[in-house]
PDB file of N, CA and C in Angstrom:
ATOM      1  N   UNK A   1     -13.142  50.127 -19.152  1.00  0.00           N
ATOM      2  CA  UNK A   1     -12.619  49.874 -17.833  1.00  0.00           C
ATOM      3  C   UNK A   1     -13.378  48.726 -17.156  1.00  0.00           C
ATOM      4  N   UNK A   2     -14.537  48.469 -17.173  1.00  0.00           N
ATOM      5  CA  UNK A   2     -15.414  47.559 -16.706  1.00  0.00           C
ATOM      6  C   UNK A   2     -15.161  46.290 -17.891  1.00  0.00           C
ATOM      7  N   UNK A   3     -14.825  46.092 -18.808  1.00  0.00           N
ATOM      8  CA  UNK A   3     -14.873  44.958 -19.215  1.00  0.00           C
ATOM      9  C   UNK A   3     -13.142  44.532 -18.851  1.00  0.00           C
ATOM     10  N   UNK A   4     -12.553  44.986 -18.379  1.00  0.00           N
ATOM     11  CA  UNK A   4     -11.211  44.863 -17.721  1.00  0.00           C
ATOM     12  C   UNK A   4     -11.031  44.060 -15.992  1.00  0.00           C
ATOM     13  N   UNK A   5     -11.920  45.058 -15.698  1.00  0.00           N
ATOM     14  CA  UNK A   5     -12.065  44.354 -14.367  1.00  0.00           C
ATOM     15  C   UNK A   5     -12.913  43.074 -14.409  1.00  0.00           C
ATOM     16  N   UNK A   6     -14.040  42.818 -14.939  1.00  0.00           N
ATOM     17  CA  UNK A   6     -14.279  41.719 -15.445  1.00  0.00           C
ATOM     18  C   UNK A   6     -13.357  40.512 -15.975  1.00  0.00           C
ATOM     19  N   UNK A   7     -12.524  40.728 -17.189  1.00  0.00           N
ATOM     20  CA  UNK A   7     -11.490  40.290 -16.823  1.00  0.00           C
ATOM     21  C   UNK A   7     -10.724  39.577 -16.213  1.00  0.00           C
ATOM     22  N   UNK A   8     -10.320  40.711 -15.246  1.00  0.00           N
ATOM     23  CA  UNK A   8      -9.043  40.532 -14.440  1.00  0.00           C
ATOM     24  C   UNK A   8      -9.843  39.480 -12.897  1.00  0.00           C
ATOM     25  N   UNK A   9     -11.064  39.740 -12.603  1.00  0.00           N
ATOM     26  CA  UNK A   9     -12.196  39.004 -12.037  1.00  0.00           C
ATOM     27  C   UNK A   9     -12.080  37.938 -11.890  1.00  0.00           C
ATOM     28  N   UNK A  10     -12.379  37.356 -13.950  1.00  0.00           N
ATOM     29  CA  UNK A  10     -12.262  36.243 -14.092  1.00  0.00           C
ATOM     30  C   UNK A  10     -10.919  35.225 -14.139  1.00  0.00           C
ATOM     31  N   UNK A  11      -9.989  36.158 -14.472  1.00  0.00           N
ATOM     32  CA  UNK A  11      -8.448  35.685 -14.133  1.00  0.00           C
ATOM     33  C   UNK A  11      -8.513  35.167 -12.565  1.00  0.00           C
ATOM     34  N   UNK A  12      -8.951  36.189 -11.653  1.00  0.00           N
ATOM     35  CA  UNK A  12      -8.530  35.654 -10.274  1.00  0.00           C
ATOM     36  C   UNK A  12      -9.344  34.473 -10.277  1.00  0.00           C
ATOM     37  N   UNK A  13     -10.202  34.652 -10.399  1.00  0.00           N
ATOM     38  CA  UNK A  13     -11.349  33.300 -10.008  1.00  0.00           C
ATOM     39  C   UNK A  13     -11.264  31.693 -10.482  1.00  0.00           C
ATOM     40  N   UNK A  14     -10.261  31.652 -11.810  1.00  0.00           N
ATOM     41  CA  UNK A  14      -9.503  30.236 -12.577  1.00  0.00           C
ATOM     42  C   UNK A  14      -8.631  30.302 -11.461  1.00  0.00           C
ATOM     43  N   UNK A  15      -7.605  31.210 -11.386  1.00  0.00           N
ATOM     44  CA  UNK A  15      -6.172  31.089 -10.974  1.00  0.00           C
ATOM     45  C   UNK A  15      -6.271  30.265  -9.474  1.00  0.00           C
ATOM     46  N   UNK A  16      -7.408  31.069  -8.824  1.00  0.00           N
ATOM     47  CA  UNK A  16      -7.769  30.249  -7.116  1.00  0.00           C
ATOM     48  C   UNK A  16      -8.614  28.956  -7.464  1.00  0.00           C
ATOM     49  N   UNK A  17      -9.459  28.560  -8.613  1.00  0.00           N
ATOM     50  CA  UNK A  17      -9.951  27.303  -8.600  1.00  0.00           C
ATOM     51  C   UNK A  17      -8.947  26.605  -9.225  1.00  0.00           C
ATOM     52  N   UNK A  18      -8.186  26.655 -10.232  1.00  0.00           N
ATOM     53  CA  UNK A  18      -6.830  26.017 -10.331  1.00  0.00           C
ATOM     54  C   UNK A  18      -5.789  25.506  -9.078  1.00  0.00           C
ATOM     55  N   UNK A  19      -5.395  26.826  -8.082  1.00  0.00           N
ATOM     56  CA  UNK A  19      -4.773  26.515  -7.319  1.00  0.00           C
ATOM     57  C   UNK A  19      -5.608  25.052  -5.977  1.00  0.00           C
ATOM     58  N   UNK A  20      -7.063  25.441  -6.377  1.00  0.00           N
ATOM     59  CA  UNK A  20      -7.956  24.728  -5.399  1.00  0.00           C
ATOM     60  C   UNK A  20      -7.910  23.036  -5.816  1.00  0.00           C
ATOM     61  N   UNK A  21      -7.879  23.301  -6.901  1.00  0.00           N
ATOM     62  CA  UNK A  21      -8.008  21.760  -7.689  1.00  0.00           C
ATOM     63  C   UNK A  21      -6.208  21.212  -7.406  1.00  0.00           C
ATOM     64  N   UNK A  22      -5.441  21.582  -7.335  1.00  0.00           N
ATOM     65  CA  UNK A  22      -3.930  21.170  -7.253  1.00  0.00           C
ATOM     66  C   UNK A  22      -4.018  20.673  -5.921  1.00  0.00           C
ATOM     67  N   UNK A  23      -3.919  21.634  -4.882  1.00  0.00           N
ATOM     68  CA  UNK A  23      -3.857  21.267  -3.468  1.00  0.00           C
ATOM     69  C   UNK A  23      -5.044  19.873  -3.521  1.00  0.00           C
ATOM     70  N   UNK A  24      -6.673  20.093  -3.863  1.00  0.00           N
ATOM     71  CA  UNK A  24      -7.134  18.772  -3.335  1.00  0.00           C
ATOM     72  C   UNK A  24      -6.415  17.765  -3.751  1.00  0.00           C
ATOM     73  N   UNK A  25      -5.904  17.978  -5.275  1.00  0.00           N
ATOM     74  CA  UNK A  25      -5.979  16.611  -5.839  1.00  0.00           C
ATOM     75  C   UNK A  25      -4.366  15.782  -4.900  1.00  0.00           C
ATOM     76  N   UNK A  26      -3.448  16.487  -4.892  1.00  0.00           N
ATOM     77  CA  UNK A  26      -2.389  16.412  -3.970  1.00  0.00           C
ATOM     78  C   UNK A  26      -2.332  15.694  -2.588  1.00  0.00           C
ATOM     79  N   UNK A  27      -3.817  15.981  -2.170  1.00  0.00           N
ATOM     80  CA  UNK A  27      -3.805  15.732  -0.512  1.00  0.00           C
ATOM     81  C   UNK A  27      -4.738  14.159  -0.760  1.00  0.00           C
ATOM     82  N   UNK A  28      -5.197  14.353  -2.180  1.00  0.00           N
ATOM     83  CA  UNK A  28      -6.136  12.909  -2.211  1.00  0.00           C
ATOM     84  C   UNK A  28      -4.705  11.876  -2.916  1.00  0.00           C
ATOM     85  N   UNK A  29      -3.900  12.371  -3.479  1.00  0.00           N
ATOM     86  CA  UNK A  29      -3.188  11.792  -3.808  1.00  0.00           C
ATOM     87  C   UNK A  29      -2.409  11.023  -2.256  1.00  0.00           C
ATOM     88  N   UNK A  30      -1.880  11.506  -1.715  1.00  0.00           N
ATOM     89  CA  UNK A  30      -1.380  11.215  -0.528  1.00  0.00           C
ATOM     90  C   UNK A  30      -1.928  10.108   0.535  1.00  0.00           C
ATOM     91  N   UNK A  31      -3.373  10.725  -0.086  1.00  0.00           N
ATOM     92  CA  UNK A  31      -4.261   9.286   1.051  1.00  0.00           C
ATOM     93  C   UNK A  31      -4.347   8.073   0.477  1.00  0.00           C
ATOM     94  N   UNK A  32      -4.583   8.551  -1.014  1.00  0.00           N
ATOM     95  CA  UNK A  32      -4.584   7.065  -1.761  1.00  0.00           C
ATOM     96  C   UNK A  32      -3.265   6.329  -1.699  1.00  0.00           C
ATOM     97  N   UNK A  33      -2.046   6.305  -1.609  1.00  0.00           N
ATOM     98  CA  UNK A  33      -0.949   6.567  -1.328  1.00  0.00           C
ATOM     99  C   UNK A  33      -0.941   5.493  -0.676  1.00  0.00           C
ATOM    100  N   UNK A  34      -1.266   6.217   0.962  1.00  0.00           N
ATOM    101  CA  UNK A  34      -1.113   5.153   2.306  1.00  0.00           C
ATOM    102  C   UNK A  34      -1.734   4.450   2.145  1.00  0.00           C
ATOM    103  N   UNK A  35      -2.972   4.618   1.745  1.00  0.00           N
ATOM    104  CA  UNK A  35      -3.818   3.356   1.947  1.00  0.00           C
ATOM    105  C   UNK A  35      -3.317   2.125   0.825  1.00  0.00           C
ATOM    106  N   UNK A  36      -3.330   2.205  -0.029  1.00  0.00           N
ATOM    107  CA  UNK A  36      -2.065   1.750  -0.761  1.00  0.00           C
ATOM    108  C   UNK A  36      -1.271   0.528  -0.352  1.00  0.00           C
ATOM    109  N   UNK A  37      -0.313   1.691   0.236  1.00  0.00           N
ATOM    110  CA  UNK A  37       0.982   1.042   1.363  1.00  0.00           C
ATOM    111  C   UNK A  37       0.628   0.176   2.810  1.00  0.00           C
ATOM    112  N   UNK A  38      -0.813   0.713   3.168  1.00  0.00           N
ATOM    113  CA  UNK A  38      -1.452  -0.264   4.192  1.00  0.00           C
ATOM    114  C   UNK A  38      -1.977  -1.744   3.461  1.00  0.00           C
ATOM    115  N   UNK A  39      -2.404  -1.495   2.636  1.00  0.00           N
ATOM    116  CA  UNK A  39      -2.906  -2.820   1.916  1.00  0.00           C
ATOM    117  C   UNK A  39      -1.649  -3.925   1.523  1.00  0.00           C
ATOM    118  N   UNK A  40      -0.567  -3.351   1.326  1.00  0.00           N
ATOM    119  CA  UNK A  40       0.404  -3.823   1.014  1.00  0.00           C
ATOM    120  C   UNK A  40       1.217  -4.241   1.983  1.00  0.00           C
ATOM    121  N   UNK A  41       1.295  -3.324   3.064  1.00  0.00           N
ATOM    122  CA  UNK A  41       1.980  -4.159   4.019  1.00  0.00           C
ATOM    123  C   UNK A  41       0.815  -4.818   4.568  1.00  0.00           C
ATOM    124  N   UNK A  42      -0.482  -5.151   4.843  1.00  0.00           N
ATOM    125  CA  UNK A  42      -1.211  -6.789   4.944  1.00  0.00           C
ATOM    126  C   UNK A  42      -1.277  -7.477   4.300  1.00  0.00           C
ATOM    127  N   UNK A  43      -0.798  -7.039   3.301  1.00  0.00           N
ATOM    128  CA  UNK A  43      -1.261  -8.852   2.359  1.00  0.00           C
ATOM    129  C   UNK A  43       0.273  -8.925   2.341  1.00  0.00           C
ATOM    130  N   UNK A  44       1.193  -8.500   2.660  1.00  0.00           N
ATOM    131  CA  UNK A  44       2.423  -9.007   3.171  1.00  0.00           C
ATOM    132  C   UNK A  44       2.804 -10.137   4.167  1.00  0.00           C
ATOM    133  N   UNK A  45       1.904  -9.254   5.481  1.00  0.00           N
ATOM    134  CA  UNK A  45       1.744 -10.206   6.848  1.00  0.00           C
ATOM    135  C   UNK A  45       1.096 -11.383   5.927  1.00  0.00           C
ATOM    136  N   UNK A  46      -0.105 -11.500   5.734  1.00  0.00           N
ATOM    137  CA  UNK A  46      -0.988 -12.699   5.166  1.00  0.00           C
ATOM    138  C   UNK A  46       0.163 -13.475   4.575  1.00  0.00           C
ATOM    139  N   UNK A  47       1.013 -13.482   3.138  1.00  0.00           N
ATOM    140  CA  UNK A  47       1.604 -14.188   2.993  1.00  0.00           C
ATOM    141  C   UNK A  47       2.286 -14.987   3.704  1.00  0.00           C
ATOM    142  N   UNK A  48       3.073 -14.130   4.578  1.00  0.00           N
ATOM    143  CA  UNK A  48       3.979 -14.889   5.204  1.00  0.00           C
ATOM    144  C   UNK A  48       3.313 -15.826   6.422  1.00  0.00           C
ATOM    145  N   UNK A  49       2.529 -15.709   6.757  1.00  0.00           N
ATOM    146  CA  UNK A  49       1.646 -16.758   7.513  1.00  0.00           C
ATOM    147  C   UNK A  49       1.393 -17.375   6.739  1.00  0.00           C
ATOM    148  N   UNK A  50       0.555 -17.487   5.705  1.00  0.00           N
ATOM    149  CA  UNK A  50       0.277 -18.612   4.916  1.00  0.00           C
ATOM    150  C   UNK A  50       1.726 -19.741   4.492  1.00  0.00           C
ATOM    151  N   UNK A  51       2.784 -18.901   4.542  1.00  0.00           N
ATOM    152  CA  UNK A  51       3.549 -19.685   4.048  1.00  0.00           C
ATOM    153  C   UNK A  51       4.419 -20.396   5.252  1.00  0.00           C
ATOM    154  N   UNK A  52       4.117 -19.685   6.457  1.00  0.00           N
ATOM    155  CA  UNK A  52       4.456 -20.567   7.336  1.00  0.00           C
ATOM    156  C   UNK A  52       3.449 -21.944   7.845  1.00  0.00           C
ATOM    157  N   UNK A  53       2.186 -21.619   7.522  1.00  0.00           N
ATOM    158  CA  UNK A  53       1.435 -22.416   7.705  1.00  0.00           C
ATOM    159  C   UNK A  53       1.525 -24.049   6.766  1.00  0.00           C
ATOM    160  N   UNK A  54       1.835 -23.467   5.595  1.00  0.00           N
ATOM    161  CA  UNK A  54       2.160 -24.421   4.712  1.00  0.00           C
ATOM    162  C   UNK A  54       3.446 -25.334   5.363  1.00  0.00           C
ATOM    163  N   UNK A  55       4.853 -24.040   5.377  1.00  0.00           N
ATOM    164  CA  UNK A  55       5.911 -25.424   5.453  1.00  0.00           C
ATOM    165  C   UNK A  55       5.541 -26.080   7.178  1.00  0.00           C
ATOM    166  N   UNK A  56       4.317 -25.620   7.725  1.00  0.00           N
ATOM    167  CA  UNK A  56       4.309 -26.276   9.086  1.00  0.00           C
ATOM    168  C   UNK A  56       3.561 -27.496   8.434  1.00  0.00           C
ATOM    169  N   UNK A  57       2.554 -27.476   7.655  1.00  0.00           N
ATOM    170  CA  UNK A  57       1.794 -28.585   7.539  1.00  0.00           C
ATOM    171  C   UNK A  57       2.710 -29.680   6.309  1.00  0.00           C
ATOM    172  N   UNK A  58       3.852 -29.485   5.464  1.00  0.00           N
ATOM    173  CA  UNK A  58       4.498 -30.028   4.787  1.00  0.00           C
ATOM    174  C   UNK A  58       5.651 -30.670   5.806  1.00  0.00           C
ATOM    175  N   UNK A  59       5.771 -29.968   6.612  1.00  0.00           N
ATOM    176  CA  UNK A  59       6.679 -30.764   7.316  1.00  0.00           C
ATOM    177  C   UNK A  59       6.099 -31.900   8.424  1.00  0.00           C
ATOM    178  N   UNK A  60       4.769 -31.729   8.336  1.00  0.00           N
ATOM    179  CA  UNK A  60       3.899 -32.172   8.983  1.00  0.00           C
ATOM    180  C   UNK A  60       3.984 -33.764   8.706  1.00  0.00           C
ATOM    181  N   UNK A  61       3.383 -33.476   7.188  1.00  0.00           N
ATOM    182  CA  UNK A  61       3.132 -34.781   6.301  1.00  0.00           C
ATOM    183  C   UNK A  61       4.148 -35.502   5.790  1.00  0.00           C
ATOM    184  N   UNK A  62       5.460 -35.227   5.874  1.00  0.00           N
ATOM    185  CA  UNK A  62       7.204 -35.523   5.410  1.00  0.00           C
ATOM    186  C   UNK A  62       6.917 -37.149   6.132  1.00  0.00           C
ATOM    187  N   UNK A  63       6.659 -38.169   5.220  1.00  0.00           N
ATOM    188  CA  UNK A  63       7.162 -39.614   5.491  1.00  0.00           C
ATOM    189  C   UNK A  63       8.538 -39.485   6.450  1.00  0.00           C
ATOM    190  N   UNK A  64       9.626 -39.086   6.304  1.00  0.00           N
ATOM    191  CA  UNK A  64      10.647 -39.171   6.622  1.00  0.00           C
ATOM    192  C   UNK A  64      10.845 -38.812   8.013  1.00  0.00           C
ATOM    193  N   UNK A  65       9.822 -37.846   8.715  1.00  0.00           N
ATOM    194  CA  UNK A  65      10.037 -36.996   9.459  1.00  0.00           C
ATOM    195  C   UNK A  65       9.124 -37.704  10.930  1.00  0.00           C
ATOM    196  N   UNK A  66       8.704 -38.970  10.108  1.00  0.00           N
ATOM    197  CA  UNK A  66       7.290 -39.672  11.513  1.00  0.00           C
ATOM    198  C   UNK A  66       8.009 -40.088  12.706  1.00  0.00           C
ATOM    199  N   UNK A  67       9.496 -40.736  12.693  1.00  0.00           N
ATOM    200  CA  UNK A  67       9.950 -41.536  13.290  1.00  0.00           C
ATOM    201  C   UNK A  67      10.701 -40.416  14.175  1.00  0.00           C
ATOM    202  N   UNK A  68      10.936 -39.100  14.018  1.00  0.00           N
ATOM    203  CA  UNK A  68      11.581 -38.280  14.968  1.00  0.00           C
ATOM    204  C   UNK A  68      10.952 -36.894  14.765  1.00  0.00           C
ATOM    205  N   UNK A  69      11.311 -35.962  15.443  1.00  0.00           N
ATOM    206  CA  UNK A  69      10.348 -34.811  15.625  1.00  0.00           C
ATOM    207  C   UNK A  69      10.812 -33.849  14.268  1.00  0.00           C
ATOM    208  N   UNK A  70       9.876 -33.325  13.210  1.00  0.00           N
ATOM    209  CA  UNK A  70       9.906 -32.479  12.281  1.00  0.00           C
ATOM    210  C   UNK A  70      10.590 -31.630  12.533  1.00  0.00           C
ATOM    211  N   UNK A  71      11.432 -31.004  12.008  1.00  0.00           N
ATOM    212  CA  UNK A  71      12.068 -29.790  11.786  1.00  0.00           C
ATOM    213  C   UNK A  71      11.662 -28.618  10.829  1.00  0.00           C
ATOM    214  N   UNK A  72      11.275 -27.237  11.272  1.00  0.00           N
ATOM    215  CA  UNK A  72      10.376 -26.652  10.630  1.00  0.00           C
ATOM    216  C   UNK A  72      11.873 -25.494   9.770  1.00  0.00           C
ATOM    217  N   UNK A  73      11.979 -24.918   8.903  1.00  0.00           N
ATOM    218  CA  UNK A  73      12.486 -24.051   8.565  1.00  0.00           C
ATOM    219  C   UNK A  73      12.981 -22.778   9.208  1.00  0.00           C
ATOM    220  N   UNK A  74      13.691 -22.205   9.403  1.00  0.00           N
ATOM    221  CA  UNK A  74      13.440 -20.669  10.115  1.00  0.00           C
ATOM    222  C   UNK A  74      12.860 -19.614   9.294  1.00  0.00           C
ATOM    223  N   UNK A  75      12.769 -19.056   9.307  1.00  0.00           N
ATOM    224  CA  UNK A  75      11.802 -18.319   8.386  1.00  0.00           C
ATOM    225  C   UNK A  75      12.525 -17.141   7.868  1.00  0.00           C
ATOM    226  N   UNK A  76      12.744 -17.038   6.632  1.00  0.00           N
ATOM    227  CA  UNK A  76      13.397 -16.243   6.078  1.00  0.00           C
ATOM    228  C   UNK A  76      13.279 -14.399   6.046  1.00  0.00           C
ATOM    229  N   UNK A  77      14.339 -13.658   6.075  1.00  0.00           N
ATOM    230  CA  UNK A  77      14.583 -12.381   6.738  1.00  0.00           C
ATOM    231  C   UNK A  77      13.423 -11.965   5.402  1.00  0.00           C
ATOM    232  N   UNK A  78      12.329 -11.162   5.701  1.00  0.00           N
ATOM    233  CA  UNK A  78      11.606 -10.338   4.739  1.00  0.00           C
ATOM    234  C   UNK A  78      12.241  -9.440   3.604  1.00  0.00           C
ATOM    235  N   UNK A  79      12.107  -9.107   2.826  1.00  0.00           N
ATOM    236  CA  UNK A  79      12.703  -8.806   1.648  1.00  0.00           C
ATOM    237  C   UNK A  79      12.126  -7.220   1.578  1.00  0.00           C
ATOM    238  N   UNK A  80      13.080  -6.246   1.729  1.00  0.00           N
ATOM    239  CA  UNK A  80      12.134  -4.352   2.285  1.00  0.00           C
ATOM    240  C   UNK A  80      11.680  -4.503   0.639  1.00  0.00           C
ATOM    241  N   UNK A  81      12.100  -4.909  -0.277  1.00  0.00           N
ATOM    242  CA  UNK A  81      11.566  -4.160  -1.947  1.00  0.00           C
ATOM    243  C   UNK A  81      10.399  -4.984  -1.800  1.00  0.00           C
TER     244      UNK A  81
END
């Protein structure tokens, strides 16, 4: 009877560190996740400044463009994928 409850002891005691290890890993999953998705949507912003910065300074330097005022691009609708 005692090597039963022992046992059954050790059954509970996997079954709740199993269940313990699921939930953390789940909730770390989730953070890594956003943070993730935060990094991604800034180096999003960053691009698109950089690339406005560029066609500002290309339109800058346009031979063609000295004799009347540059025309800059509008800037194209962001792409959600």
């Amino acid at each position: 009877m005692n090597r039963l409850k022992l046992w059954l002891f050790a059954l509970v005691v996997v079954a709740a560190a199993g269940v313990a290890v699921h939930l953390h890993t789940r909730t770390m999953r989730e953070n890594a996740l956003a943070a993730v998705d935060a990094g991604v949507a800034a180096a999003t912003q960053q691009v698109g400044a950089a690339k406005s910065a560029l066609a500002h300074d290309a339109a800058a330097t346009d031979p063609a463009a000295r004799g009347r005022r540059a025309r800059l691009a509008a800037p194209a609708a962001s792409d959600p994928a």
